[in-house]
N, C-alpha and C. Protein backbone atom coordinates (compact mmCIF):
# COMPACT_ATOMS: atom_id res chain seq x y z
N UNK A 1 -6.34 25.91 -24.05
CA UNK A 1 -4.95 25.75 -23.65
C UNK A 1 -4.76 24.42 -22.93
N UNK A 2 -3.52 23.82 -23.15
CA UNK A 2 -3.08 22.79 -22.08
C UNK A 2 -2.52 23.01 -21.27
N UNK A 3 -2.79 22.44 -20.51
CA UNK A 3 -1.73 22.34 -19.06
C UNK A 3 -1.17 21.05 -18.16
N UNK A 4 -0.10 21.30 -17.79
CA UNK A 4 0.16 19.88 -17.05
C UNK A 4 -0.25 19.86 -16.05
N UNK A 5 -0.40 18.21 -15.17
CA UNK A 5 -0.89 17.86 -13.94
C UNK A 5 0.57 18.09 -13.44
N UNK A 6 -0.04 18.32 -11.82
CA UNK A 6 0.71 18.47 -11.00
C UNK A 6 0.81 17.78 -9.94
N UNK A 7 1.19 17.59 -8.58
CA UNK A 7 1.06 17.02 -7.39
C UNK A 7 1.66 16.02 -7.21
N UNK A 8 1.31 15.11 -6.15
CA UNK A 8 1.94 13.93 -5.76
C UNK A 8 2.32 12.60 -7.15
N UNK A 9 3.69 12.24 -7.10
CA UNK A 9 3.37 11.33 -8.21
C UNK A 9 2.76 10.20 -8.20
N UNK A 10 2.51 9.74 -6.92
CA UNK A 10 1.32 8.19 -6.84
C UNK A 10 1.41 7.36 -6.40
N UNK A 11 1.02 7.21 -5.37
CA UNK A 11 1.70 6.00 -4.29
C UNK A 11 0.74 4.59 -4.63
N UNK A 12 0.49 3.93 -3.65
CA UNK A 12 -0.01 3.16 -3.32
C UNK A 12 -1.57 3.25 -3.31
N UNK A 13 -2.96 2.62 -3.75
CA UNK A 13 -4.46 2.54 -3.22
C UNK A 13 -4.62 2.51 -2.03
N UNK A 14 -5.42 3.78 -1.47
CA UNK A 14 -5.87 3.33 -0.20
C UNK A 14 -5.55 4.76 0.23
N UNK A 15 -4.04 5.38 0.01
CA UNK A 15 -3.71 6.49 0.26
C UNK A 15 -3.87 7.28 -0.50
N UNK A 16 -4.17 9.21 -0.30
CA UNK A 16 -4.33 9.98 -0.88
C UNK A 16 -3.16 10.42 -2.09
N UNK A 17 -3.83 10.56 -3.06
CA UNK A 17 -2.39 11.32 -4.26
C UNK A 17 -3.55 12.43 -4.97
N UNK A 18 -2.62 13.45 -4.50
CA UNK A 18 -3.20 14.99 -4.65
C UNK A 18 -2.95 15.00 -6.71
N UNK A 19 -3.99 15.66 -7.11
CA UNK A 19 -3.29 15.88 -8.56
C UNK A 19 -3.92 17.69 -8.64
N UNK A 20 -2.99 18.32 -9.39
CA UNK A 20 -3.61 19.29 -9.40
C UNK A 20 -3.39 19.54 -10.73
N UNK A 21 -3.22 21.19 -11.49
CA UNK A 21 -3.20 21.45 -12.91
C UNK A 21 -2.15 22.97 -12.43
N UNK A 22 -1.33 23.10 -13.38
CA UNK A 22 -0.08 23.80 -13.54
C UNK A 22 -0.59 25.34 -14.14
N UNK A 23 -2.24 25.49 -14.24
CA UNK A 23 -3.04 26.71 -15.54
C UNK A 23 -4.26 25.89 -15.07
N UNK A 24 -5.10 27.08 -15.42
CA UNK A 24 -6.48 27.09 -16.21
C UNK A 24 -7.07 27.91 -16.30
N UNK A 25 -8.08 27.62 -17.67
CA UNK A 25 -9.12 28.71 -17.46
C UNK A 25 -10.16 29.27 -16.79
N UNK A 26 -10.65 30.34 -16.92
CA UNK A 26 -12.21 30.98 -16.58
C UNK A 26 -12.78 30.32 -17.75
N UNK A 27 -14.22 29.52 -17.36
CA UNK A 27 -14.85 29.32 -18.12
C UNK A 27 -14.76 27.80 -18.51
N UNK A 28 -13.78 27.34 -18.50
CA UNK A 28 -13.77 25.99 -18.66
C UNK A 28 -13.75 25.26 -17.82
N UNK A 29 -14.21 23.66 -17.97
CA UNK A 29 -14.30 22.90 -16.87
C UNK A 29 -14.38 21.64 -16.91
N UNK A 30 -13.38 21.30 -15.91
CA UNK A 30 -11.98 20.33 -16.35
C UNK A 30 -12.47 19.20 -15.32
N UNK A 31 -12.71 17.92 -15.84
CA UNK A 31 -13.05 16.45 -15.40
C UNK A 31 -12.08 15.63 -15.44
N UNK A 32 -12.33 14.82 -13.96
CA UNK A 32 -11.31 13.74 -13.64
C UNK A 32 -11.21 12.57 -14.50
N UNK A 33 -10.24 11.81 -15.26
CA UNK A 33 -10.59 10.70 -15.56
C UNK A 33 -9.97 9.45 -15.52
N UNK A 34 -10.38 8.05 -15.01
CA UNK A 34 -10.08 7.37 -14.42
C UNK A 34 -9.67 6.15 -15.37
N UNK A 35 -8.33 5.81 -15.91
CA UNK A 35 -8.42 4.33 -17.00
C UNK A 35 -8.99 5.15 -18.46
N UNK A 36 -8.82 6.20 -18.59
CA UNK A 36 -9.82 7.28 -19.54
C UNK A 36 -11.17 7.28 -19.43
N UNK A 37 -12.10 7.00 -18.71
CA UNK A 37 -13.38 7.09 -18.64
C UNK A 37 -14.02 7.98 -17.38
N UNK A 38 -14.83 8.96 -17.19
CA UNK A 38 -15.61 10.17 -16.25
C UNK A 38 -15.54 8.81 -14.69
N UNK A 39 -15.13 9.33 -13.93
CA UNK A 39 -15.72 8.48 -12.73
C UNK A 39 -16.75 8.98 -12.49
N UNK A 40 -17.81 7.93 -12.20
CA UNK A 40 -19.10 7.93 -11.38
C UNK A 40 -19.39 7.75 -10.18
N UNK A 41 -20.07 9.34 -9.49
CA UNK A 41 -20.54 10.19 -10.42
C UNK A 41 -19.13 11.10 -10.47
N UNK A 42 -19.44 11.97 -11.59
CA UNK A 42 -18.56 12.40 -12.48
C UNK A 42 -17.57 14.46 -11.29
N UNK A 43 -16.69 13.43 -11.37
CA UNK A 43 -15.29 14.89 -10.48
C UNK A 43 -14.73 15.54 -11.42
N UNK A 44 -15.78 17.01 -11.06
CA UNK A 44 -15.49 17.99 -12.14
C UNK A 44 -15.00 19.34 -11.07
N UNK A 45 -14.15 20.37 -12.25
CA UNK A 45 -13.50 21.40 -11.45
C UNK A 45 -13.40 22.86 -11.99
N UNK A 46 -14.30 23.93 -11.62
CA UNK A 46 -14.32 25.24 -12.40
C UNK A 46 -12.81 25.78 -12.93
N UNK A 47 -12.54 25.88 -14.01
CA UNK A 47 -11.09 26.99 -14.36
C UNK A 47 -10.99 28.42 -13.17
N UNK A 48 -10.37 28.76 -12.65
CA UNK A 48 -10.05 29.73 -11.94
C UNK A 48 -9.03 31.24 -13.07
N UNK A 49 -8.95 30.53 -13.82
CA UNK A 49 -7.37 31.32 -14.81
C UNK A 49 -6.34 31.68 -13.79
N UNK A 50 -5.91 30.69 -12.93
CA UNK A 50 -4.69 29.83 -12.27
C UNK A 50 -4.16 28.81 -11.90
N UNK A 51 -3.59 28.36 -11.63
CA UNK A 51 -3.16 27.13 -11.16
C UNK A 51 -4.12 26.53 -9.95
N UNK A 52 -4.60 25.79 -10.21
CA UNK A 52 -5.24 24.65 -9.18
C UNK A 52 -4.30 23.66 -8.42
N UNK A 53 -3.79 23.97 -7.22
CA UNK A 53 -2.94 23.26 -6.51
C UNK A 53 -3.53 21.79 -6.41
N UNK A 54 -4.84 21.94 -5.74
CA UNK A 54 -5.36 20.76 -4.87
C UNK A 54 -7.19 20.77 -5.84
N UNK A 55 -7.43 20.24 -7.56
CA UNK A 55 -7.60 20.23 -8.08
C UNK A 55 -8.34 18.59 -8.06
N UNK A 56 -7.99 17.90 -7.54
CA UNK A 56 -8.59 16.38 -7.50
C UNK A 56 -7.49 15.57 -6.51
N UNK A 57 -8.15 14.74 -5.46
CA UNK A 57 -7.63 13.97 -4.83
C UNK A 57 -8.29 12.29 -4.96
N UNK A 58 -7.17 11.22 -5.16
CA UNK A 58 -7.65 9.87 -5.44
C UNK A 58 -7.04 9.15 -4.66
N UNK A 59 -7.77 8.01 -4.20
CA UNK A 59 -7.36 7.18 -3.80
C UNK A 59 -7.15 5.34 -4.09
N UNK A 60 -7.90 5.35 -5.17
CA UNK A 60 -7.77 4.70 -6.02
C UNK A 60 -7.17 3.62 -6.86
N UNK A 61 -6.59 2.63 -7.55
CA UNK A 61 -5.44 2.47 -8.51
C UNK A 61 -6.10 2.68 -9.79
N UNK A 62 -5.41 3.16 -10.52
CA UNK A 62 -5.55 3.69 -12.04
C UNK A 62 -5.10 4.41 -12.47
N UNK A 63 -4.98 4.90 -13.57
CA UNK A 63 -4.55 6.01 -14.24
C UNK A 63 -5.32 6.79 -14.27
N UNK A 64 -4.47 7.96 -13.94
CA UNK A 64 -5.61 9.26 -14.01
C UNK A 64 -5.32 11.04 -14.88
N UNK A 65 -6.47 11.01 -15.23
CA UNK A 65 -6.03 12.01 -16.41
C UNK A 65 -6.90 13.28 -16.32
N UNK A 66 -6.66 14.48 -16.72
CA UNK A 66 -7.89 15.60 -16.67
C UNK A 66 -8.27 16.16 -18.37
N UNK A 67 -9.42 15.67 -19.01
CA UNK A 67 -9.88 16.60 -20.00
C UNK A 67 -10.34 17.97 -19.38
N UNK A 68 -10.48 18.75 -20.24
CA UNK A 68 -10.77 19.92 -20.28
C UNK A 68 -12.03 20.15 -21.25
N UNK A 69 -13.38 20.89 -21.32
CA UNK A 69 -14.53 20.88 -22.38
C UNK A 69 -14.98 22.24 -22.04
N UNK A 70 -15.19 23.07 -22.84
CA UNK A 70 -16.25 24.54 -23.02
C UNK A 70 -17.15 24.42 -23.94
N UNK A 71 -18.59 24.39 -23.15
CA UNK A 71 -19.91 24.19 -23.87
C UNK A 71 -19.81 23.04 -25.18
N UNK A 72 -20.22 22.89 -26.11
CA UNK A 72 -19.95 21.78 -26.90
C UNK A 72 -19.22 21.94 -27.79
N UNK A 73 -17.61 22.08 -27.58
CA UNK A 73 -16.52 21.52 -27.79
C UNK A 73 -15.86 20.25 -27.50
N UNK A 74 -15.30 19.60 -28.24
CA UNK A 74 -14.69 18.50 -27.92
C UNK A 74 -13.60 18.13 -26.50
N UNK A 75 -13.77 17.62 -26.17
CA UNK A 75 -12.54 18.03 -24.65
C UNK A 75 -11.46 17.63 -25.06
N UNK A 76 -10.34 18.38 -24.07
CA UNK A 76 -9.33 17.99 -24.65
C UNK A 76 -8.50 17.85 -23.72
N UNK A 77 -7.42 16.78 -23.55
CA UNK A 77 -6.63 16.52 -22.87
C UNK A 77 -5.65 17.11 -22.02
N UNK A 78 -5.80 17.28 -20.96
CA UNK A 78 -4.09 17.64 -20.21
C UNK A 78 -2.94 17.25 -20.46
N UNK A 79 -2.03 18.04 -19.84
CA UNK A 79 -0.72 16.78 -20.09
C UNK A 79 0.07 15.90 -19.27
N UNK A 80 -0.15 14.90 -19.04
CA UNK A 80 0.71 13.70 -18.10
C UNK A 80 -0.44 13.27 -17.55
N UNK A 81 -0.21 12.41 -16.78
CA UNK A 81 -1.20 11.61 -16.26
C UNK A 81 -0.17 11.11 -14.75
N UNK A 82 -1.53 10.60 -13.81
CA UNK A 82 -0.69 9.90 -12.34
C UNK A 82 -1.33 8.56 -12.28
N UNK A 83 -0.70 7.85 -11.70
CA UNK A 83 -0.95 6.41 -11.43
C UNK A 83 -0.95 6.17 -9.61
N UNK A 84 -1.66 5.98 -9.51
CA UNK A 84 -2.19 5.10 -8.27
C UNK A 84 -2.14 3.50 -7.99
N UNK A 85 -1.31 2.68 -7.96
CA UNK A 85 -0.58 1.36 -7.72
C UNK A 85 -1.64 0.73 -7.06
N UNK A 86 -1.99 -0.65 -7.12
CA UNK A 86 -2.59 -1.43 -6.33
C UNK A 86 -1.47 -2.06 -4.90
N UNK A 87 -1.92 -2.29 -3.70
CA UNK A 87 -0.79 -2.22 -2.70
C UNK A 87 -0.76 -3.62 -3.05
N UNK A 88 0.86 -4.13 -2.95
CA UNK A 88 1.41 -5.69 -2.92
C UNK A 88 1.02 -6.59 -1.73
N UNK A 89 0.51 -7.63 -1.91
CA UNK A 89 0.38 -8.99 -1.05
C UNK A 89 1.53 -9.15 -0.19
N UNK A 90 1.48 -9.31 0.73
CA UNK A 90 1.92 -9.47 1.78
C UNK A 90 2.56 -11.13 1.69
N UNK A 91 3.73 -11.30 1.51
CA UNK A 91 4.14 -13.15 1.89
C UNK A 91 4.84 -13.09 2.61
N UNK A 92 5.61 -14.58 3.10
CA UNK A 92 6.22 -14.90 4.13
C UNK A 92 7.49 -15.58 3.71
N UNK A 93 8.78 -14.71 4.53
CA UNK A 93 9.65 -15.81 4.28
C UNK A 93 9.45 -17.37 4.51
N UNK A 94 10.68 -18.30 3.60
CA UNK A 94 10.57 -19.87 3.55
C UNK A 94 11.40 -19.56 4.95
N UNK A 95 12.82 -19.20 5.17
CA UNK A 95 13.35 -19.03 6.12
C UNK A 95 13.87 -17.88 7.40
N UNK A 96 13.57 -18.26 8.64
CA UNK A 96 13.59 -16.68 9.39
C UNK A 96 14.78 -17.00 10.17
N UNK A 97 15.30 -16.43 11.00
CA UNK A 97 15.88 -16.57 12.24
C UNK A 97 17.63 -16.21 11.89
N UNK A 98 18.31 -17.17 12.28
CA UNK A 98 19.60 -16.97 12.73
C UNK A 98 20.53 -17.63 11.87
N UNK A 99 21.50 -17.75 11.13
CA UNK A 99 21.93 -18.60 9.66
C UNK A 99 23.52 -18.16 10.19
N UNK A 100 24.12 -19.33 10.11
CA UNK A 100 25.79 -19.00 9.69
C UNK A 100 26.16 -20.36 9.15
N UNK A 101 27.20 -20.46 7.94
CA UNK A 101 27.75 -19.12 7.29
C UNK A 101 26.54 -18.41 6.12
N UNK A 102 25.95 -19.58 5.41
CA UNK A 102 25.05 -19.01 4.56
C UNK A 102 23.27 -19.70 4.38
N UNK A 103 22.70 -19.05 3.80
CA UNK A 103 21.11 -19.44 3.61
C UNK A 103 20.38 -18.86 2.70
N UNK A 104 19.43 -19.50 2.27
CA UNK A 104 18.45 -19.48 1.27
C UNK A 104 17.50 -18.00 1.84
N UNK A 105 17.61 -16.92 0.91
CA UNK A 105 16.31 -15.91 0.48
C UNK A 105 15.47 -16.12 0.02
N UNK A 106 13.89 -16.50 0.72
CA UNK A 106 13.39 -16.72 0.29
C UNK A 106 11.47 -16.62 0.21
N UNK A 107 10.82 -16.25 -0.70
CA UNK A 107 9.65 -15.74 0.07
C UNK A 107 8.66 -17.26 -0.79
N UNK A 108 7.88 -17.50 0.49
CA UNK A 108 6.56 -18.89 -0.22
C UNK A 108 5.39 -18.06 -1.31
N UNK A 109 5.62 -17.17 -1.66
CA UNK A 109 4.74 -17.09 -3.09
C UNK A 109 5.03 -15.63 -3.55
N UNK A 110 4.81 -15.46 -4.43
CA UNK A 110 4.61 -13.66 -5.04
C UNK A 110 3.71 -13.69 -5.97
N UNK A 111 3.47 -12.24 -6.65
CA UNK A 111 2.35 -12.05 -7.62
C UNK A 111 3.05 -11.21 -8.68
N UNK A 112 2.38 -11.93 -10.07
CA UNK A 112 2.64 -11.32 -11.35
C UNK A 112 2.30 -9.53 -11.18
N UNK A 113 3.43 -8.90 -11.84
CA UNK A 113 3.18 -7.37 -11.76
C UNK A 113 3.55 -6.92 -10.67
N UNK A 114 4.67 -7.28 -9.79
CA UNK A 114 5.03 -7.23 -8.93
C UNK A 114 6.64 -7.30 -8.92
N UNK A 115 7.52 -6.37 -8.72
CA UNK A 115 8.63 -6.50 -8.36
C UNK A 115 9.38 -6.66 -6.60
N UNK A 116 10.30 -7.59 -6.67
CA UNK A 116 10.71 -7.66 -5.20
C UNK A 116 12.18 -7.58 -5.39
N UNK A 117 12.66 -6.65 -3.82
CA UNK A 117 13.67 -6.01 -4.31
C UNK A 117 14.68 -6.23 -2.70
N UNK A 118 15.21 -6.89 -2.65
CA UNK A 118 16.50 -7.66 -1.76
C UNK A 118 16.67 -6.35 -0.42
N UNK A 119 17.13 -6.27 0.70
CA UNK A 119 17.86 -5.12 1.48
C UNK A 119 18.37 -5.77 2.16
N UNK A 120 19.74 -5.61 2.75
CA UNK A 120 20.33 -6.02 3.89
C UNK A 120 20.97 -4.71 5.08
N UNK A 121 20.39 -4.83 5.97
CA UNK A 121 20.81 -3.90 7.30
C UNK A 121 19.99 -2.60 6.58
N UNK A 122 18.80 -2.57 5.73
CA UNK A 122 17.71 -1.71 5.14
C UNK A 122 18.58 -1.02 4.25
N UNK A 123 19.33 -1.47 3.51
CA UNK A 123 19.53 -0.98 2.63
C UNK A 123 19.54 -1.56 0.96
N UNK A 124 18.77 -1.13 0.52
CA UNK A 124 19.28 -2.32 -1.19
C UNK A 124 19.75 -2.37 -1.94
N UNK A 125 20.45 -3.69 -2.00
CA UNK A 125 21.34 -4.49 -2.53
C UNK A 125 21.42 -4.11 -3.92
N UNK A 126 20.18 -3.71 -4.27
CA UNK A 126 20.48 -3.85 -5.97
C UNK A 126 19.75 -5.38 -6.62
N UNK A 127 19.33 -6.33 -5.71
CA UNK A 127 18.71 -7.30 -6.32
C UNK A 127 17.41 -7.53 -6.18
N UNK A 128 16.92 -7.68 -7.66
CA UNK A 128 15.28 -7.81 -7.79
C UNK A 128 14.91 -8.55 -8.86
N UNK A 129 13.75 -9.11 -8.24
CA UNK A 129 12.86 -10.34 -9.10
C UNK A 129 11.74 -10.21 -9.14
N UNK A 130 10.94 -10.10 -10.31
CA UNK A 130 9.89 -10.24 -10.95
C UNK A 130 9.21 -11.28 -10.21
N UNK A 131 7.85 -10.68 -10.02
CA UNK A 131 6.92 -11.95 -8.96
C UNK A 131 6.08 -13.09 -10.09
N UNK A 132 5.52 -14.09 -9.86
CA UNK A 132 4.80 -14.46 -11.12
C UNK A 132 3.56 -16.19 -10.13
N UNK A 133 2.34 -14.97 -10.12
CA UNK A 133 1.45 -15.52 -9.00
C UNK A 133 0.96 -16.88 -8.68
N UNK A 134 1.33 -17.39 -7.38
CA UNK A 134 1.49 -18.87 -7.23
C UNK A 134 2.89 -19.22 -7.15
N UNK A 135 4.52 -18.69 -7.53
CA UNK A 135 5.33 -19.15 -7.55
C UNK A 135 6.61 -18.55 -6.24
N UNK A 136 7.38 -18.88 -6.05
CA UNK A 136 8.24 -18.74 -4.71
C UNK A 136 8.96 -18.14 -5.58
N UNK A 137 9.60 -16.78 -4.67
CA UNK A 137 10.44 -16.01 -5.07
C UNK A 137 11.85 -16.12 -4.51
N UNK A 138 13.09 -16.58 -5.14
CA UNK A 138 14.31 -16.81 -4.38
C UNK A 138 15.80 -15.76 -4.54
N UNK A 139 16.51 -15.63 -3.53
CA UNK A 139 17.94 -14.83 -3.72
C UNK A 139 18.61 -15.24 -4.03
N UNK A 140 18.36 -16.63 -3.22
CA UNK A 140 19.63 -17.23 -3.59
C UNK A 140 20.24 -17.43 -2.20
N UNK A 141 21.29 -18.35 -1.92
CA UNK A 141 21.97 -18.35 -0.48
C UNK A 141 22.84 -17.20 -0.26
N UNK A 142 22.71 -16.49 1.04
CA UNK A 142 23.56 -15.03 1.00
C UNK A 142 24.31 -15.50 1.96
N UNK A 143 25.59 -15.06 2.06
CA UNK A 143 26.81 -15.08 2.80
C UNK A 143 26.90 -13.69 3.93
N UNK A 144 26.93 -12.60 3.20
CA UNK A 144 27.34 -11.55 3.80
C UNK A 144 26.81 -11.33 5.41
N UNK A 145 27.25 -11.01 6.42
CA UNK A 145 26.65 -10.61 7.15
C UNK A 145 25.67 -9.89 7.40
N UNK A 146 24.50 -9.72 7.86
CA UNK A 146 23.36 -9.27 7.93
C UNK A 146 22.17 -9.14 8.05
N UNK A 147 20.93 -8.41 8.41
CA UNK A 147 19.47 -8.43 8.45
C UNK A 147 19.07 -8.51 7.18
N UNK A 148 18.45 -9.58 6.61
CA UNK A 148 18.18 -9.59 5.23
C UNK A 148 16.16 -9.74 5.33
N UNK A 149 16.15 -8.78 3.97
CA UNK A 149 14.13 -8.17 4.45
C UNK A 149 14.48 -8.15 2.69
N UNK A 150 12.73 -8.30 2.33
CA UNK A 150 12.61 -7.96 1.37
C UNK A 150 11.22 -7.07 0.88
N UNK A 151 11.38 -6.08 0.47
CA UNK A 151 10.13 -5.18 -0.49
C UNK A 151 9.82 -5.84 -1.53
N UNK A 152 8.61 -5.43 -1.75
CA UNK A 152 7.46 -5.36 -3.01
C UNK A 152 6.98 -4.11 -3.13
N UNK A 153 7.02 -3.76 -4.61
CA UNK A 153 6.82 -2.42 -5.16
C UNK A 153 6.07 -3.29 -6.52
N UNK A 154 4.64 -2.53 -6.84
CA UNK A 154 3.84 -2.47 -7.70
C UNK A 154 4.25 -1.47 -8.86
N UNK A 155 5.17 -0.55 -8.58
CA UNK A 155 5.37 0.61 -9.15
C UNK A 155 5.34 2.36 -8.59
N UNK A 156 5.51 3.04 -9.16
CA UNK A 156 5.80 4.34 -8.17
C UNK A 156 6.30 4.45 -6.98
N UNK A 157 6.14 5.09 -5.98
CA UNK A 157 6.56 4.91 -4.92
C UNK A 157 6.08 3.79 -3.66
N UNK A 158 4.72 3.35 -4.60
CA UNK A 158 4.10 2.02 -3.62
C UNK A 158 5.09 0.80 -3.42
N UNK A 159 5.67 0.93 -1.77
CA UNK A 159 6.71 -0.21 -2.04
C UNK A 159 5.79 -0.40 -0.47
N UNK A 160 5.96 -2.09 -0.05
CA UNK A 160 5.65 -2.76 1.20
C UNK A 160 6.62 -3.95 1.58
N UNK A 161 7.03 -4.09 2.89
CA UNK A 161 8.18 -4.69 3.27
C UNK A 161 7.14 -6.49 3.46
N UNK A 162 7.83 -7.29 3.45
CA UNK A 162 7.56 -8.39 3.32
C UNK A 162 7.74 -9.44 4.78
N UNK A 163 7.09 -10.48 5.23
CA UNK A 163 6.74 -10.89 6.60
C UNK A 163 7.84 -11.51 6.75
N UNK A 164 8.54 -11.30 7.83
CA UNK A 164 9.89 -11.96 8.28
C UNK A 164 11.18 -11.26 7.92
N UNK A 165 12.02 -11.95 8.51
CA UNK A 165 13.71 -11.44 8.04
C UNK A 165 14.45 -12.55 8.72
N UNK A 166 15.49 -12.73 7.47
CA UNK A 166 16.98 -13.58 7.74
C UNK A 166 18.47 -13.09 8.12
N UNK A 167 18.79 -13.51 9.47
CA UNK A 167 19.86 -13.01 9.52
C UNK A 167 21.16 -13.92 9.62
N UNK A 168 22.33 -13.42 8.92
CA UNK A 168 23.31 -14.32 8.47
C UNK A 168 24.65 -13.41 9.76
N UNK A 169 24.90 -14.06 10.60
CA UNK A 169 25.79 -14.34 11.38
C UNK A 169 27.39 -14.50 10.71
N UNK A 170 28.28 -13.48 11.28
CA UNK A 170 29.85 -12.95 10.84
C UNK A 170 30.62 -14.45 11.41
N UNK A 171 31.57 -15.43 11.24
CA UNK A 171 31.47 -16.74 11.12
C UNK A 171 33.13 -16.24 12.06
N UNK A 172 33.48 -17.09 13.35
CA UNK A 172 34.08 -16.93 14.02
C UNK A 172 35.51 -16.65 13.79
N UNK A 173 36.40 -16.01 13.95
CA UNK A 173 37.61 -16.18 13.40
C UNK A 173 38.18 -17.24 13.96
N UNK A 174 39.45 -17.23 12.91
CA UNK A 174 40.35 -18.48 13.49
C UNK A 174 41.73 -17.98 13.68
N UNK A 175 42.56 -18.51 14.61
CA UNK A 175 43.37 -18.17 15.48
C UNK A 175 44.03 -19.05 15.55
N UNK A 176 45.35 -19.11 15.93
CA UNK A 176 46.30 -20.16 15.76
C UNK A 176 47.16 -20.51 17.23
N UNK A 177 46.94 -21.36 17.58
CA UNK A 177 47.26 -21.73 18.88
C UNK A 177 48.56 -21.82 19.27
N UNK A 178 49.28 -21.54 20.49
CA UNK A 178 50.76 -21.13 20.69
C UNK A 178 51.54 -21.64 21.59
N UNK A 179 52.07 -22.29 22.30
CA UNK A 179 52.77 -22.74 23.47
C UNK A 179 54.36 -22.79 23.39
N UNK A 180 55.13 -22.76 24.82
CA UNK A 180 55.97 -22.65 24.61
C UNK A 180 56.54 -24.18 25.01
N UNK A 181 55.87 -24.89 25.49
CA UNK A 181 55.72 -26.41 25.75
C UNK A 181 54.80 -26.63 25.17
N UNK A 182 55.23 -28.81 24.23
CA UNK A 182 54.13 -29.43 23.96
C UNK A 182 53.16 -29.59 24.87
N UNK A 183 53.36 -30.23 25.88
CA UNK A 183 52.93 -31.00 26.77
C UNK A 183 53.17 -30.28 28.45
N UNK A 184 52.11 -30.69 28.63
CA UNK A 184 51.88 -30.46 30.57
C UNK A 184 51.36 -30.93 31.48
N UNK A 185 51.99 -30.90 32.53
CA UNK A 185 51.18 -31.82 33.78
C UNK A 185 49.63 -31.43 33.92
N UNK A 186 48.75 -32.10 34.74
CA UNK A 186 47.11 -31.74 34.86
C UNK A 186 46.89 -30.65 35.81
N UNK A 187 48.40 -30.74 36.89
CA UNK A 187 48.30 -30.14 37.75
C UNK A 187 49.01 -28.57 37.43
N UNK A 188 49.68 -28.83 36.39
CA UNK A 188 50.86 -27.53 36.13
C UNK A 188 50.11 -26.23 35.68
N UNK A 189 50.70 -25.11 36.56
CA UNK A 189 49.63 -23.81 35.49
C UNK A 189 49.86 -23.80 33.95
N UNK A 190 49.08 -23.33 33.34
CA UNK A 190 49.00 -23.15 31.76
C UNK A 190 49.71 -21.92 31.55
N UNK A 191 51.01 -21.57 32.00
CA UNK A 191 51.97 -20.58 31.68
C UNK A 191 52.37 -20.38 30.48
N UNK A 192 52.30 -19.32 29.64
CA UNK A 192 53.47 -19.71 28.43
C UNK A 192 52.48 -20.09 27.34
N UNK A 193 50.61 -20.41 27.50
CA UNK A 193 50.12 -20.79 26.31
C UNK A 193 49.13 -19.50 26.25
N UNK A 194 49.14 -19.09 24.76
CA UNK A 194 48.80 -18.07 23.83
C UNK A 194 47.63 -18.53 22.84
């Protein structure tokens, strides 16, 4: 019989992602596999004829999959697989600090296989750029008011916030000046001006 994997869908290397199996049998016995190949040495798991909650834990990046084999039968596949992300490089904004009215987003390098994804006041924007390793990643000059940060996500839920933040300053209003006289003595109170 098949059965699907279960558990965490896959964060980041380094951290745990639980996989378990949705079934199994008595009698059979079901191996981890890593990129499709047995990890060494080889994470194997008796059938219970139930569900295996907590069935294999990785920490890892790769793809990971469970055959299934009884005595010399061919093994045979589960269904779905989890991915384990390599965690994103860490860069640095080109510009930090204090900006009015507008300024350059911008990080001094990124890496291929890598998406980066805009937030202002932690929330995102909706804008993202493909990293491509050795090259500066840009927004563009932003106007809006705000704490501007940017993530890197490898994929799944592996996302990491990026070194620095730009903030763009609300640009003073303007106001229109009022008197009820042009002109006044140095000594005269400023009565009458608005």
């Amino acid at each position: 019989l098949v059965f699907n994997l279960t558990g965490d869908p896959g964060g980041c290397a380094g951290s745990t992602t639980i996989i378990g199996l949705s079934g199994s049998q008595t009698g059979i016995r079901y191996t981890l596999l890593r990129n499709g190949l047995p990890l060494a040495p080889s994470v194997e798991i008796d059938g219970t004829g139930a569900p295996i909650v907590n069935a294999f834990s990785v920490s890892n990046a790769g793809v990971y999959t469970v055959s299934a084999r009884s005595g010399s039968c061919p093994p045979v596949l589960m269904n779905g697989s989890r991915q384990v992300y390599n965690v994103p490089t860490i860069h640095n904004f080109v510009n930090t600090g204090l900006f009015c009215p507008t300024a350059e987003v911008r990080l001094d390098n990124s890496n291929t296989g890598t998406t980066y994804l805009l937030y202002r006041n932690g929330t995102g924007t909706g804008a993202s750029r493909n990293g491509s390793t050795g090259s500066q990643v840009t927004f563009g000059n932003q106007s809006m008011p705000g704490i501007y940060t940017i993530w890197a996500s490898t994929g799944g839920t592996c996302m990491v916030e990026m070194n620095g933040q730009l903030t763009i300053q609300a640009q003073p209003s303007i106001y229109s000046l009022s008197a009820n006289r042009l002109s006044y003595c140095a000594s005269a109170p400023l009565s009458g001006v608005t």
